[in-house]
C-alpha atoms as a PDB file:
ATOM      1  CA  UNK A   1      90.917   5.446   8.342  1.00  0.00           C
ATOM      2  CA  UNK A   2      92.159   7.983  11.324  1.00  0.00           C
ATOM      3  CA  UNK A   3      90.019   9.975  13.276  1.00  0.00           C
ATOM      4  CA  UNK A   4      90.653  13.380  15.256  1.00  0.00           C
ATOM      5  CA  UNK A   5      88.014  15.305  17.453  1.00  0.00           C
ATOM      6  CA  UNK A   6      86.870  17.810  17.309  1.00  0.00           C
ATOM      7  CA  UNK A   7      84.739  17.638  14.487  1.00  0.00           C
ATOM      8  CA  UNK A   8      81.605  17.380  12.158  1.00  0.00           C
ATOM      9  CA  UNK A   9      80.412  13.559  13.184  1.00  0.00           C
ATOM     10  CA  UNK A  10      78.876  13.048  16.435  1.00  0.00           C
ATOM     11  CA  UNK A  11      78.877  10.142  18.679  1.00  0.00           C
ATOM     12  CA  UNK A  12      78.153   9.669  22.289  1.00  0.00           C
ATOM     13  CA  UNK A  13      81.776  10.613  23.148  1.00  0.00           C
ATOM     14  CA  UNK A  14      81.934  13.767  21.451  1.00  0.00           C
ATOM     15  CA  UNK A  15      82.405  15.115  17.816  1.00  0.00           C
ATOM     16  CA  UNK A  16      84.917  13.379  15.303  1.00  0.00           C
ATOM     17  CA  UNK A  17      86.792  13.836  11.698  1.00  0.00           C
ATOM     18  CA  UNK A  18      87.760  11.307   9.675  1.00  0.00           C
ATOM     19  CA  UNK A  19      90.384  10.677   6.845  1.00  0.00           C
ATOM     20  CA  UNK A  20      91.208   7.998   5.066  1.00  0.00           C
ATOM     21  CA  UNK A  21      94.656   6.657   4.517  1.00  0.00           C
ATOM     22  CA  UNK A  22      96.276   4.543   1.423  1.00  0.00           C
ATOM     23  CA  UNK A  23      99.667   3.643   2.351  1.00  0.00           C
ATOM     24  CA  UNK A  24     101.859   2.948   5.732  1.00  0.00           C
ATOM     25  CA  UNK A  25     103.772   6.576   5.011  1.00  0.00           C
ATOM     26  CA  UNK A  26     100.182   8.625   5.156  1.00  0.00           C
ATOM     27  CA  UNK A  27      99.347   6.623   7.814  1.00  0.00           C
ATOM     28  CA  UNK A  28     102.742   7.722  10.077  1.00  0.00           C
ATOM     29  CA  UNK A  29     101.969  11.089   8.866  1.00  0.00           C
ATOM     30  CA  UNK A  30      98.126  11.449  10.002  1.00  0.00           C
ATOM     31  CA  UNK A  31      99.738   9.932  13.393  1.00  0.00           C
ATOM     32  CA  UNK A  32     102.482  11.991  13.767  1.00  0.00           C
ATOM     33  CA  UNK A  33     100.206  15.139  13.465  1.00  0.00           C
ATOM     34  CA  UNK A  34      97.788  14.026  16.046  1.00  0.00           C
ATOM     35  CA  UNK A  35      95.259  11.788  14.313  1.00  0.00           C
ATOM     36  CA  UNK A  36      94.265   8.108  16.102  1.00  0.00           C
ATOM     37  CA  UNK A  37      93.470   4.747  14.958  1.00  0.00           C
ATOM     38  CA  UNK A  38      89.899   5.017  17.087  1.00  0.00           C
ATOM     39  CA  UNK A  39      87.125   7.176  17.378  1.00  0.00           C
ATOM     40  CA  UNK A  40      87.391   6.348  20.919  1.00  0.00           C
ATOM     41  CA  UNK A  41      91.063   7.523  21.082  1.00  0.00           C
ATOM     42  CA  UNK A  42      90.756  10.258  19.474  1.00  0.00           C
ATOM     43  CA  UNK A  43      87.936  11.700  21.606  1.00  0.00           C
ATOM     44  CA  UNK A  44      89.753  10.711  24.651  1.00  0.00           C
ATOM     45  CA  UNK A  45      93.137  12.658  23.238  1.00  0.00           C
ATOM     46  CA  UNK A  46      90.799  15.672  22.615  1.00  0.00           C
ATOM     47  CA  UNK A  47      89.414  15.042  26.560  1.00  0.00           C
ATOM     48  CA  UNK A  48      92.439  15.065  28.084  1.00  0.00           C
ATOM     49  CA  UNK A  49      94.060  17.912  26.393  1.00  0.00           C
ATOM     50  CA  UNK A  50      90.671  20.099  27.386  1.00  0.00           C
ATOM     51  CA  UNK A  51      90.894  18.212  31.453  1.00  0.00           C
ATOM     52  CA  UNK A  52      94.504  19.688  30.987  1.00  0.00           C
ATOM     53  CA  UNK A  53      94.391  23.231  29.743  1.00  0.00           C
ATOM     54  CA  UNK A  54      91.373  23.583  32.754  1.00  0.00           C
ATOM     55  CA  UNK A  55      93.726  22.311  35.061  1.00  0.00           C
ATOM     56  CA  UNK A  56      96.710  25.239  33.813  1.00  0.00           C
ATOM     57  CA  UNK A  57      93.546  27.807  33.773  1.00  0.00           C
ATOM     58  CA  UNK A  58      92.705  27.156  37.545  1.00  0.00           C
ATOM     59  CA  UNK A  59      95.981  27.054  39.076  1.00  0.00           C
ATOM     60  CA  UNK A  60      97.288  30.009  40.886  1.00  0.00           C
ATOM     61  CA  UNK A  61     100.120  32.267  38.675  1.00  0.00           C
ATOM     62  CA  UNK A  62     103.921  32.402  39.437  1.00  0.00           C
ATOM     63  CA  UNK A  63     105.574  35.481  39.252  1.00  0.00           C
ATOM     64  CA  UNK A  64     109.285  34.578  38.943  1.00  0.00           C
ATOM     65  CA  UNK A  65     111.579  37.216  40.141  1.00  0.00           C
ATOM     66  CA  UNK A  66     115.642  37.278  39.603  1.00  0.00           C
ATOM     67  CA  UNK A  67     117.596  38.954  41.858  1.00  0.00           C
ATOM     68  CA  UNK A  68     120.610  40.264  41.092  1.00  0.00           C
ATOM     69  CA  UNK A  69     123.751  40.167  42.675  1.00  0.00           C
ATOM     70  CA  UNK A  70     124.394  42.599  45.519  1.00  0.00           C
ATOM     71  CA  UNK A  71     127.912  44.449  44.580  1.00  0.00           C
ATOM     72  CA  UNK A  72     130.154  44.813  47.392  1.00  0.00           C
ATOM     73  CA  UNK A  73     129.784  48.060  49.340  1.00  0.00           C
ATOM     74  CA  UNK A  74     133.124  50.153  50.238  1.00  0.00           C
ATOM     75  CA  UNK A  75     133.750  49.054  53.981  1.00  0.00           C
ATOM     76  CA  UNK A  76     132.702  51.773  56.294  1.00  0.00           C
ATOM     77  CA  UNK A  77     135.789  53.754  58.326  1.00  0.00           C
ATOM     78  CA  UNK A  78     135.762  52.420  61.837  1.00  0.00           C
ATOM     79  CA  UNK A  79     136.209  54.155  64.920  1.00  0.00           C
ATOM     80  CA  UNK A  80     137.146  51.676  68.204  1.00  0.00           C
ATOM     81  CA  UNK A  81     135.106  48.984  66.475  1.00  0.00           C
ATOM     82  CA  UNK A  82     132.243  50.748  65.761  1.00  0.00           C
ATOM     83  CA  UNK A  83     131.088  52.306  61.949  1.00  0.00           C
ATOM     84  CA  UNK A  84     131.092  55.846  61.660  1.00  0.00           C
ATOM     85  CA  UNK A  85     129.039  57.398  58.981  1.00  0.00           C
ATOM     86  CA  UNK A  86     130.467  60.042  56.888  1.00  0.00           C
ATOM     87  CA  UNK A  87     129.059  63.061  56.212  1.00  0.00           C
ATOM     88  CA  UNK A  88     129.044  64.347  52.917  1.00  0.00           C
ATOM     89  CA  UNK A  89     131.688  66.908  53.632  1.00  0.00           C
ATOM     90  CA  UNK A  90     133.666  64.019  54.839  1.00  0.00           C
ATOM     91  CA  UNK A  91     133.805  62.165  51.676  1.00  0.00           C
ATOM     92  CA  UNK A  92     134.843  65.272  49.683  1.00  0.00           C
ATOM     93  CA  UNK A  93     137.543  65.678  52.152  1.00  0.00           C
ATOM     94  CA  UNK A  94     138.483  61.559  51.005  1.00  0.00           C
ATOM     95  CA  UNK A  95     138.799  62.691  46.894  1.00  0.00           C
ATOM     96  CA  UNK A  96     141.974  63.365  45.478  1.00  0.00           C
ATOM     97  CA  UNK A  97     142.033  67.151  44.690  1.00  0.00           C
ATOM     98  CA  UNK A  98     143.643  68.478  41.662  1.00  0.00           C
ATOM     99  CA  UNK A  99     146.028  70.938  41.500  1.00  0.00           C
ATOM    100  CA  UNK A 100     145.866  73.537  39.178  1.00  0.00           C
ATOM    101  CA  UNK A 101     148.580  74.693  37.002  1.00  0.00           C
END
């Protein structure tokens, strides 16, 4: 026999299923898919995955933000050490022009 809880059998722990089992294969099978040898372990699984999720539900959220990369900024002109800001007359003045033909 394996046992998971919740289910339709009480006991003083909690609620319980139960299955029964006819070879060492089934058995691996009900275990691997979260069935126990115990009544008592199988409430206690079913416990500590509902202490758990309560635990996730009270703790504050995290917002994870990526920043991206900053791209290098042209160097501003400099005038006896110190920046000078363009205006934007200034930069036209900076573009190639074409000529016409």
């Amino acid at each position: 026999m394996v046992y998971r809880s919740p289910g339709k059998n009480p006991t003083r722990y909690g609620t319980f299923d139960y299955c029964g089992v006819e070879s060492q294969d089934e058995l691996d099978e009900a275990l691997s898919l979260g069935w126990s040898l115990t009544v008592e372990d199988a409430v206690d699984a079913f416990n500590k995955a509902v202490e758990a999720a309560e635990r996730l539900k009270n703790e504050p959220k995290v917002k994870i933000v990526v920043n991206e990369p900053e791209s290098e900024a042209a160097p501003l002109p400099e005038v006896a050490g110190e920046p000078v800001l363009l205006a934007e007359d200034d930069e036209e003045e900076d573009k190639p022009r074409r000529r016409r033909k």
